[in-house]
Protein backbone atom coordinates (compact mmCIF):
# COMPACT_ATOMS: atom_id res chain seq x y z
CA UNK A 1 -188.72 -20.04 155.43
CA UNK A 2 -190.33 -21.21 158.69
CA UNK A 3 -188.31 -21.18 161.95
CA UNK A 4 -190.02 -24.99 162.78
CA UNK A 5 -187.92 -26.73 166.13
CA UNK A 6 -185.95 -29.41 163.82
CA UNK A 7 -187.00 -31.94 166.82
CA UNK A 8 -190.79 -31.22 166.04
CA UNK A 9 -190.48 -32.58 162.74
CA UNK A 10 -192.25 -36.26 162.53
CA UNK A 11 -189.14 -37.76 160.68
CA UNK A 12 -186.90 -36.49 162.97
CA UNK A 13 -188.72 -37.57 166.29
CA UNK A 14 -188.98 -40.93 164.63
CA UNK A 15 -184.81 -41.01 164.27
CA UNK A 16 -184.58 -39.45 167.90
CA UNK A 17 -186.85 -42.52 168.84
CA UNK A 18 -185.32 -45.22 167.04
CA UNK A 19 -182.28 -44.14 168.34
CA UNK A 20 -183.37 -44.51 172.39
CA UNK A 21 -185.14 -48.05 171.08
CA UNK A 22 -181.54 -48.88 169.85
CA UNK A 23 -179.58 -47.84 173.09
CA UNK A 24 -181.48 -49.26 175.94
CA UNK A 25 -181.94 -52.76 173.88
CA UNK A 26 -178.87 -53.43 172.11
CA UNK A 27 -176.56 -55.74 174.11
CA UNK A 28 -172.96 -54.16 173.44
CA UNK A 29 -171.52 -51.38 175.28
CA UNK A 30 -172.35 -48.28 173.54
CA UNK A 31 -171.09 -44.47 174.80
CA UNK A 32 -171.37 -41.35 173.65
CA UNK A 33 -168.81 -39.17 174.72
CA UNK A 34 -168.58 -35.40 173.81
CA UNK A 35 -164.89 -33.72 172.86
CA UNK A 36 -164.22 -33.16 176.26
CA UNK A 37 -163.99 -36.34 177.10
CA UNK A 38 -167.27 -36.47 179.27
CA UNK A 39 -170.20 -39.20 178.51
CA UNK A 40 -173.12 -37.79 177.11
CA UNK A 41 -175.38 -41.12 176.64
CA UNK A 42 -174.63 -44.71 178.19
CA UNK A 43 -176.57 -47.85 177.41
CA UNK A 44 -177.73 -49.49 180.54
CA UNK A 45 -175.50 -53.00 179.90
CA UNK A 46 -172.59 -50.61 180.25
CA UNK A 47 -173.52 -49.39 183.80
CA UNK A 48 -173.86 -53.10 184.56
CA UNK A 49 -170.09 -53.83 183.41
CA UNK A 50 -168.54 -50.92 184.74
CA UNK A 51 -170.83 -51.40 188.35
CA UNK A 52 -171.16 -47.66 187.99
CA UNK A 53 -174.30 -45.54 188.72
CA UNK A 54 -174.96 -43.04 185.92
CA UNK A 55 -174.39 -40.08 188.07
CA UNK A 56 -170.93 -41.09 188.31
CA UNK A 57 -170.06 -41.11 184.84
C-alpha cells in the first residue's frame, strides 16, 4: 500500500475543483461552518448580504 497525498489523486482534485467552481458561482448563500461554530468556507454572495469582509467571519 502506497502512502499517495489523497489530494494528489486526479479524481479527487477534480471534486476539490468542482467544488470551488460550485461556491464562488452559485447564487444562494452557502457556509461551511465547522463544530465549533466558526465558518470555514463562505461564498462571495454571502459576504455581499451580510456587508461583512471575510476576515470578520
Amino acid at each position: 500500500m502506497t502512502s499517495e497525498n489523497p489530494i494528489a489523486l486526479p479524481e479527487n482534485r477534480l471534486m476539490l475543483f468542482a467544488e470551488a467552481f460550485f461556491f464562488k458561482r452559485l447564487l444562494d448563500l452557502l457556509s461551511v461552518i465547522s463544530l465549533d461554530g466558526y465558518f470555514q468556507r463562505v461564498n462571495p454572495v454571502l459576504l455581499i448580504e451580510l456587508s461583512y469582509e471575510p476576515i470578520l467571519l
